[in-house]
Each structure stands twice: as C-alpha cells, then as structure tokens.
C-alpha atoms as a PDB file:
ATOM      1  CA  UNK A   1     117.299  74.829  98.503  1.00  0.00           C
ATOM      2  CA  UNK A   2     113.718  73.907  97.243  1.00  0.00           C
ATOM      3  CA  UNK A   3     113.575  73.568  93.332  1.00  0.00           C
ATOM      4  CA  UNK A   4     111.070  75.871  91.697  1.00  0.00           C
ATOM      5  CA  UNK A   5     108.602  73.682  91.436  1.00  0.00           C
ATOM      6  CA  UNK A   6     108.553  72.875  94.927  1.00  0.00           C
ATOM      7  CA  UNK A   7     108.463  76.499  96.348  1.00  0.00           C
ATOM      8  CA  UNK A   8     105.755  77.717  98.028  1.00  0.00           C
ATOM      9  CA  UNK A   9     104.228  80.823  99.417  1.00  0.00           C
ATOM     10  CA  UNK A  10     104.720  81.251 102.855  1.00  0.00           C
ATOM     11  CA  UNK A  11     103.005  84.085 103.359  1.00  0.00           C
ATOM     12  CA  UNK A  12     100.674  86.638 102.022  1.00  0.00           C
ATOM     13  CA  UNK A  13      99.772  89.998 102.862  1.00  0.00           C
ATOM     14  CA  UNK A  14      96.851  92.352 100.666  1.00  0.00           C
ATOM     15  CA  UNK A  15      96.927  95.546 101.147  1.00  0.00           C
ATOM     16  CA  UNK A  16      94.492  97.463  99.100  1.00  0.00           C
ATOM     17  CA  UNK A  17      91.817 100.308 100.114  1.00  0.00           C
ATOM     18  CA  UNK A  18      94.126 103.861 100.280  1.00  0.00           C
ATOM     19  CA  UNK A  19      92.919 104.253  96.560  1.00  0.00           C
ATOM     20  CA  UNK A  20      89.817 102.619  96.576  1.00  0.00           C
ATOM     21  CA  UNK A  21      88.305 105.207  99.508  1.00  0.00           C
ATOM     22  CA  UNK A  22      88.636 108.217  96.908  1.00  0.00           C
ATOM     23  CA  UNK A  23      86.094 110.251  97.345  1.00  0.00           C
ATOM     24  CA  UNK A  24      83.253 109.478  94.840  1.00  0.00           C
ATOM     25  CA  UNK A  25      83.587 111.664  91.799  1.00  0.00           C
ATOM     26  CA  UNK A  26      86.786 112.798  92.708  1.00  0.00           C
ATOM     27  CA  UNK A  27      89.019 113.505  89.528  1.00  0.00           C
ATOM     28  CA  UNK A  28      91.869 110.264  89.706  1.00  0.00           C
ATOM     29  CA  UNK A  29      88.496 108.341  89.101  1.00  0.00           C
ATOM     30  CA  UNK A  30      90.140 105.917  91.532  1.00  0.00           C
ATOM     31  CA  UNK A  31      87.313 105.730  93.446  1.00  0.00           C
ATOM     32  CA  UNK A  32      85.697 101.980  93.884  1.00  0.00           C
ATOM     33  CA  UNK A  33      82.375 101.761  95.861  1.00  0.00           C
ATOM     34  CA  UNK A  34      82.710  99.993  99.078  1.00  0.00           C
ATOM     35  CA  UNK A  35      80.489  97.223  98.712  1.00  0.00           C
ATOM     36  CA  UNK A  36      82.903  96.395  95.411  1.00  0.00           C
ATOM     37  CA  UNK A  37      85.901  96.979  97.767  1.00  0.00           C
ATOM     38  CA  UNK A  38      84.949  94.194 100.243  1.00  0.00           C
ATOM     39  CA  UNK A  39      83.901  92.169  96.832  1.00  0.00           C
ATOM     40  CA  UNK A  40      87.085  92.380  95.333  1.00  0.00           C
ATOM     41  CA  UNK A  41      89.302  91.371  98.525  1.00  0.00           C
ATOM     42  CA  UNK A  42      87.361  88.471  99.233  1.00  0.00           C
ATOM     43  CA  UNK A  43      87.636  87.531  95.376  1.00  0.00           C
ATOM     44  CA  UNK A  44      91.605  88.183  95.996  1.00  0.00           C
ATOM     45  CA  UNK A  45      91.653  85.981  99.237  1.00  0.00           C
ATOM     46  CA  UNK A  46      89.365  83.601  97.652  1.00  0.00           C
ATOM     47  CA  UNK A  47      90.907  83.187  94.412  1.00  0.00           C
ATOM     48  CA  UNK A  48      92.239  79.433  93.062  1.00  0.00           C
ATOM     49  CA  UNK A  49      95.972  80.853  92.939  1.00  0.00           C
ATOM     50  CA  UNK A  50      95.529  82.039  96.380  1.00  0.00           C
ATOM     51  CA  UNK A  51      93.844  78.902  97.902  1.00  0.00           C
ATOM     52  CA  UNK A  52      96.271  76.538  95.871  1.00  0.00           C
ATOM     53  CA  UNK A  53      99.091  77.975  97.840  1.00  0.00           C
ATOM     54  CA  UNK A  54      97.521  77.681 100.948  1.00  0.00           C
ATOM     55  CA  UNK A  55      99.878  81.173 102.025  1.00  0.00           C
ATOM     56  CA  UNK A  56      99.320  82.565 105.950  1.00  0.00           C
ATOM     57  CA  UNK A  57      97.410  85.373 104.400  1.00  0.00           C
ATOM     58  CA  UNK A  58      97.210  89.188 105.994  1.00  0.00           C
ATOM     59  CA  UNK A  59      94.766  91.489 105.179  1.00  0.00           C
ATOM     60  CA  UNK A  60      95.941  95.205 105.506  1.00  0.00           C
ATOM     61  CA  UNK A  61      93.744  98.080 106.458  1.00  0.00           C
ATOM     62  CA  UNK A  62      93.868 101.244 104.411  1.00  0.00           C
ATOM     63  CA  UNK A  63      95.799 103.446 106.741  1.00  0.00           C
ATOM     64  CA  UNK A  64      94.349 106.736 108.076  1.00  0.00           C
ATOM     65  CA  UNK A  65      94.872 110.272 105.992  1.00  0.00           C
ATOM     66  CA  UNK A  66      95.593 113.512 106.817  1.00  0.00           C
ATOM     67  CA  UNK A  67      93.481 116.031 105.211  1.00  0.00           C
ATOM     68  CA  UNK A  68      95.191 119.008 105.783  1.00  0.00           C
ATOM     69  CA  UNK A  69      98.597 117.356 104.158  1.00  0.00           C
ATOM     70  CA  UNK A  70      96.272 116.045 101.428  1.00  0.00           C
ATOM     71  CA  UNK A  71      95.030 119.783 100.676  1.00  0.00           C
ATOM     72  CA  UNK A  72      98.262 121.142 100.158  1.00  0.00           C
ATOM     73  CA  UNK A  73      99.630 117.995  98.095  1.00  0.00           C
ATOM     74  CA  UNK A  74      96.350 117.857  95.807  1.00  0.00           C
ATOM     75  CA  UNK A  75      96.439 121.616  95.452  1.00  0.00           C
ATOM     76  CA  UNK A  76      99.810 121.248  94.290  1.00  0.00           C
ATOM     77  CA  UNK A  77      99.030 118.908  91.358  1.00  0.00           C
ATOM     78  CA  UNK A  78      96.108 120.947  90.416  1.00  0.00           C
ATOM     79  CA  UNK A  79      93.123 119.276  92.152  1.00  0.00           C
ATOM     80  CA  UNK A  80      90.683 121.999  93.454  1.00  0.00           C
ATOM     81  CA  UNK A  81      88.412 119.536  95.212  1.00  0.00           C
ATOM     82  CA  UNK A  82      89.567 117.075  97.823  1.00  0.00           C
ATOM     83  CA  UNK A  83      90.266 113.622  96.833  1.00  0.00           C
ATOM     84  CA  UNK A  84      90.084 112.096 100.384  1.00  0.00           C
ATOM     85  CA  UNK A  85      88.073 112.136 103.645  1.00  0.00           C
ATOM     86  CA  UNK A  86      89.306 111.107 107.090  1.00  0.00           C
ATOM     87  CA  UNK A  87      85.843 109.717 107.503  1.00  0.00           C
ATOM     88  CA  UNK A  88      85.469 108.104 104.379  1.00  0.00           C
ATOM     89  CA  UNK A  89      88.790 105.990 104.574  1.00  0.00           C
ATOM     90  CA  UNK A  90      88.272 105.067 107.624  1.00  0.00           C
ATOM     91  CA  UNK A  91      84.421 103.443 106.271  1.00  0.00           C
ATOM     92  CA  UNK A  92      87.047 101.200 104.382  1.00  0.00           C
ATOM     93  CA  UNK A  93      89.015 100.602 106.973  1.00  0.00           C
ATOM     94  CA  UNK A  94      86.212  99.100 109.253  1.00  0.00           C
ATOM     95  CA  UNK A  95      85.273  97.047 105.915  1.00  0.00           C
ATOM     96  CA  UNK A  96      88.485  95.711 105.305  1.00  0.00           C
ATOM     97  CA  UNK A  97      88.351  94.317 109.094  1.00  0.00           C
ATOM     98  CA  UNK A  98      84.747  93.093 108.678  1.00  0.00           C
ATOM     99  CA  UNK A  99      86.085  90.829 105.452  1.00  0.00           C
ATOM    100  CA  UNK A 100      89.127  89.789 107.355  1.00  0.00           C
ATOM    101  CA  UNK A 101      86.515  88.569 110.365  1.00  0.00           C
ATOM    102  CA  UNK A 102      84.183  87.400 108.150  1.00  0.00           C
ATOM    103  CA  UNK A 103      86.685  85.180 105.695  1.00  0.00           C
ATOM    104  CA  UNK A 104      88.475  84.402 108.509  1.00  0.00           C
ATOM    105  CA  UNK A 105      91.442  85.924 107.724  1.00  0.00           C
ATOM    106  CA  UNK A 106      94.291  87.705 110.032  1.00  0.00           C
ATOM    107  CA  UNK A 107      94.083  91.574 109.978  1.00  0.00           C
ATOM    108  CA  UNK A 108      96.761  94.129 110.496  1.00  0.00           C
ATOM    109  CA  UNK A 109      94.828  96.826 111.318  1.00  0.00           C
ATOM    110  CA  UNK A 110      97.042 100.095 110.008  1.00  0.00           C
ATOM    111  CA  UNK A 111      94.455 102.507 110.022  1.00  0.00           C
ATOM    112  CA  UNK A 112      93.945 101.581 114.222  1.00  0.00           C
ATOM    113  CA  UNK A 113      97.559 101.348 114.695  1.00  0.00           C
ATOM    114  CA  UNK A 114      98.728 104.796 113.381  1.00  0.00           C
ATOM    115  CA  UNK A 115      95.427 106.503 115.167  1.00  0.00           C
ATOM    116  CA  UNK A 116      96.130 105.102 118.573  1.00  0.00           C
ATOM    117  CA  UNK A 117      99.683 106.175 117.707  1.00  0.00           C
ATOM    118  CA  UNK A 118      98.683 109.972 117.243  1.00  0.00           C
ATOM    119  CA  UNK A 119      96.783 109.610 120.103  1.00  0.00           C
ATOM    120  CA  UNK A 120      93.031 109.016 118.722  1.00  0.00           C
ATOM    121  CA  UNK A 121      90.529 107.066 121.192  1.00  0.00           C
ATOM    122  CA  UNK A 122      87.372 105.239 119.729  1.00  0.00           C
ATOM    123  CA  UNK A 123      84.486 108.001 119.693  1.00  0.00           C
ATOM    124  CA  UNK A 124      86.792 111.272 119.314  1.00  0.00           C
ATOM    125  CA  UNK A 125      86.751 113.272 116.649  1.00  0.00           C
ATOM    126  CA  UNK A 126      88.556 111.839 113.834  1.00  0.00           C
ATOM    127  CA  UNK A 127      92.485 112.712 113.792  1.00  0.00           C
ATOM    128  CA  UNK A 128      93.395 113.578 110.163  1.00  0.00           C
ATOM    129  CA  UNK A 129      89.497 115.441 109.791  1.00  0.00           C
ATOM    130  CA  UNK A 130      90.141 119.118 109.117  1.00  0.00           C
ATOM    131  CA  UNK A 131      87.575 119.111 111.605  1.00  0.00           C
ATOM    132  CA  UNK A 132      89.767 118.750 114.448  1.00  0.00           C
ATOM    133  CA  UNK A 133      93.119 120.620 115.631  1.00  0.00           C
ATOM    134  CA  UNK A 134      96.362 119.345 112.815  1.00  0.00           C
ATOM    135  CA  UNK A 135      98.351 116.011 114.512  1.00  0.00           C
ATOM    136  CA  UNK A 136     101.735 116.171 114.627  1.00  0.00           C
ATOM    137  CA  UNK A 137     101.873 112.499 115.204  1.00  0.00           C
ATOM    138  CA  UNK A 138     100.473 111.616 112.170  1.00  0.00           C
ATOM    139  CA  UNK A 139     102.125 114.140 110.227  1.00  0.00           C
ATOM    140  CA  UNK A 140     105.295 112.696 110.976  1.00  0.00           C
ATOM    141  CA  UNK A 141     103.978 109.253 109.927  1.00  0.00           C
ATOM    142  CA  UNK A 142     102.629 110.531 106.194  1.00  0.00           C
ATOM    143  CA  UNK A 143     104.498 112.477 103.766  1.00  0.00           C
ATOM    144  CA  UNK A 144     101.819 114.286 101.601  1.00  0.00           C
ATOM    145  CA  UNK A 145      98.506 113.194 103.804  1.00  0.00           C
ATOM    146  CA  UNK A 146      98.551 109.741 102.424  1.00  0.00           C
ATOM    147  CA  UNK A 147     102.126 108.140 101.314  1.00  0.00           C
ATOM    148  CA  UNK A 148     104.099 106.682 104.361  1.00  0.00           C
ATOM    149  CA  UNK A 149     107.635 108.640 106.045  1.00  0.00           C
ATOM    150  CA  UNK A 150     110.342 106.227 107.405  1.00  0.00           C
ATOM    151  CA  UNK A 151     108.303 106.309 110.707  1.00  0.00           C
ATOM    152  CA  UNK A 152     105.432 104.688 109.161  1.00  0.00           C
ATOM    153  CA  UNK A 153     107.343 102.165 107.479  1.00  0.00           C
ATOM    154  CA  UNK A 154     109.070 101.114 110.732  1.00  0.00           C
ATOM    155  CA  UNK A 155     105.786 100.971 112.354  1.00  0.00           C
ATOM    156  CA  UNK A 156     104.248  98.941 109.756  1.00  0.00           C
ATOM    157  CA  UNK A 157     107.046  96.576 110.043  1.00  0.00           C
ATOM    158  CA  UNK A 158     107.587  96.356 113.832  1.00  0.00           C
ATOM    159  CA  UNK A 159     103.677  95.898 114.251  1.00  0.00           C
ATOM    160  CA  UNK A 160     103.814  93.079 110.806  1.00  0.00           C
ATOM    161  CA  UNK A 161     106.653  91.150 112.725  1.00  0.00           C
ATOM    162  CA  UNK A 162     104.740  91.494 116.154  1.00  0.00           C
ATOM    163  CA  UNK A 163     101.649  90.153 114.327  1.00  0.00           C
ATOM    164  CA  UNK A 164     103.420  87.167 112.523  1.00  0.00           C
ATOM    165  CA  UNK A 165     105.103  86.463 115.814  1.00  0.00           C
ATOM    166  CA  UNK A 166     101.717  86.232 117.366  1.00  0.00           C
ATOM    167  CA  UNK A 167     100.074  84.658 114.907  1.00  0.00           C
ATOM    168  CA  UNK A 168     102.650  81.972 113.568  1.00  0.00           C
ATOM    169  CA  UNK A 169     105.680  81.904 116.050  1.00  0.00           C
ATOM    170  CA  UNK A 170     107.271  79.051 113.915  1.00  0.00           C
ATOM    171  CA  UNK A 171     107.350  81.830 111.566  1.00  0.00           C
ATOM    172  CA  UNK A 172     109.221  84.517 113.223  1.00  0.00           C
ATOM    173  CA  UNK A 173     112.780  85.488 111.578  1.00  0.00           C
ATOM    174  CA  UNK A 174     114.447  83.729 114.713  1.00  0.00           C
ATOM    175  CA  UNK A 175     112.840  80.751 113.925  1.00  0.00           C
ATOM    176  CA  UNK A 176     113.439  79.903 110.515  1.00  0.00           C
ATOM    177  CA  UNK A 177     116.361  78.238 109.589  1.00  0.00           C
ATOM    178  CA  UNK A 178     118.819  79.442 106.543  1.00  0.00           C
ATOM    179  CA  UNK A 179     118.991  77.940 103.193  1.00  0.00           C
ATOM    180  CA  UNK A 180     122.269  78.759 103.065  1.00  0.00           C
ATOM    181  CA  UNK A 181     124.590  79.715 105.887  1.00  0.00           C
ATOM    182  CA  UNK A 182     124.773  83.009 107.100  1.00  0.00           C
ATOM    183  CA  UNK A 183     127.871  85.103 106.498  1.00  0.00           C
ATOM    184  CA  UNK A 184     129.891  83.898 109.040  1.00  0.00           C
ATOM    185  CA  UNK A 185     129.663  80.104 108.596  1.00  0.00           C
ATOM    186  CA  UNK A 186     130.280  81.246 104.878  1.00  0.00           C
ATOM    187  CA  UNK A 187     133.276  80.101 103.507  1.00  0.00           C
ATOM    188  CA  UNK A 188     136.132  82.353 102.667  1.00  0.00           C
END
C-alpha cells in the first residue's frame, strides 16, 4: 500500500454548472454569469493543486432540467418565479463542452446523454421546455426537475465507466490490481 505521501490522484472529475445556470435574478441568488462559469472551471482545471497531481481529469456537463418538475418543486418551497430554464442550462452545458475542448480536457457530456436518452435529436424542441409535450423519460431520470433518481445515477455511472474505459483502458476496474486481496484470497 502506498504511504501517504506517495498517494496520488488518479483521477478527477468536476462537475459544476446545475447551480450556476439559475436563472439571472432568480431568488437562491445562485446564479453565476456564464462567461464566469467557463472562468471558474478552467481556474479549477488549471489550478497548481490540480496540475501538481497530474489526475485524468473529467469535466461534467450540467445535466438537462425538467421544467414542469421544477414548477411544482419550487412552488412547493415558496418560489413564485422559476429558478431554471431548459434553454438556459443547456447554454451551460454547450460551455462546459467548449472549456473541456478548448483546455483539452475529457468531457462527459450528461446533459447529451440523458436528452438522447428521452429521446431528444439536435434541432427539436428542447425536452424539459414547458414548451414542448412533459417526457416521461426524463422524468424518471430527475426527482424534482433537477436532482438525479436511481436511473440517473446508474446512467451516470455506466456512461463514467464506459468513458474511463475508452479513455484510459489501463484504468478500467478489471484492470487494476488490488492493494490488498480480495475477499476470497483473504485469510480466514
């Protein structure tokens, strides 16, 4: 086992933007403008802790919303105005790739990969926009128009280890060796 001082960061993954594409003005004041959005990652990816590691880093899209969940959810903690946009997340989205191409950095696209798994095609009408029909698809994926089910955990994770095993094979879990041996080999 590698002492403390020896460890290193294998890998890591920044997922940030779900907050940050609040609607301006809206009332959780979470709202960071999207020029400071692709600022701030690239200070995160760029950063001297980062870069001393030297970590396989993964940038995360902000994932896709659901306005019509959001509605209900916001109305229920006693915001009148909406807080969210399917349209305006998904600006952040498309900037959070851009800074991944541009920095050079790997990019699990979420928002694409729950859209194309409710059935959206580039150039439709946004899925999640109360301007088009409710999604069951992507429903099932968010709990309150925004916060992940079990469904969109597993995809997350399937389409993280798909990516890694892509990316950095070596990497995959059935590639890596144990530090210590697994249960079996284990004495008893």
């Amino acid at each position: 086992m590698p002492k403390p001082e020896q460890a290193r960061l294998r890998f890591m993954a920044v997922f940030f933007g779900a907050n940050d594409a609040c609607l301006p003005g809206s009332a959780t004041g979470q709202h960071i403008p999207l020029n400071d959005y692709k600022k701030n990652l690239r200070d995160i990816l760029e950063h001297s802790s980062v870069v001393t590691q030297k970590p396989r880093l993964i940038l995360l899209t902000p994932p896709p919303v659901n306005e019509y969940q959001m509605e209900k959810a916001e109305l229920e903690r006693g915001y009148k105005d909406p807080l969210r946009s399917a349209e305006h997340t998904k600006q952040y989205a498309d900037a959070c790739r851009q800074v991944g191409v541009d920095v050079g950095i790997t990019v699990l696209d979420v928002w694409s990969i729950f859209m194309a798994k409710a059935g959206w095609k580039e150039g439709e009408p946004l899925i999640g926009s109360k301007k088009v029909a409710r999604n069951e698809v992507l429903e099932k994926l968010l709990n309150d128009g925004l916060h992940f089910r079990p469904d969109a955990y597993r995809l997350l994770y399937d389409s993280m280890m798909d990516l890694i095993q892509k990316e950095w094979p070596d990497q995959a879990p059935n590639n890596l060796r144990f530090i210590f041996r697994s249960w079996p080999e284990a004495p008893k």
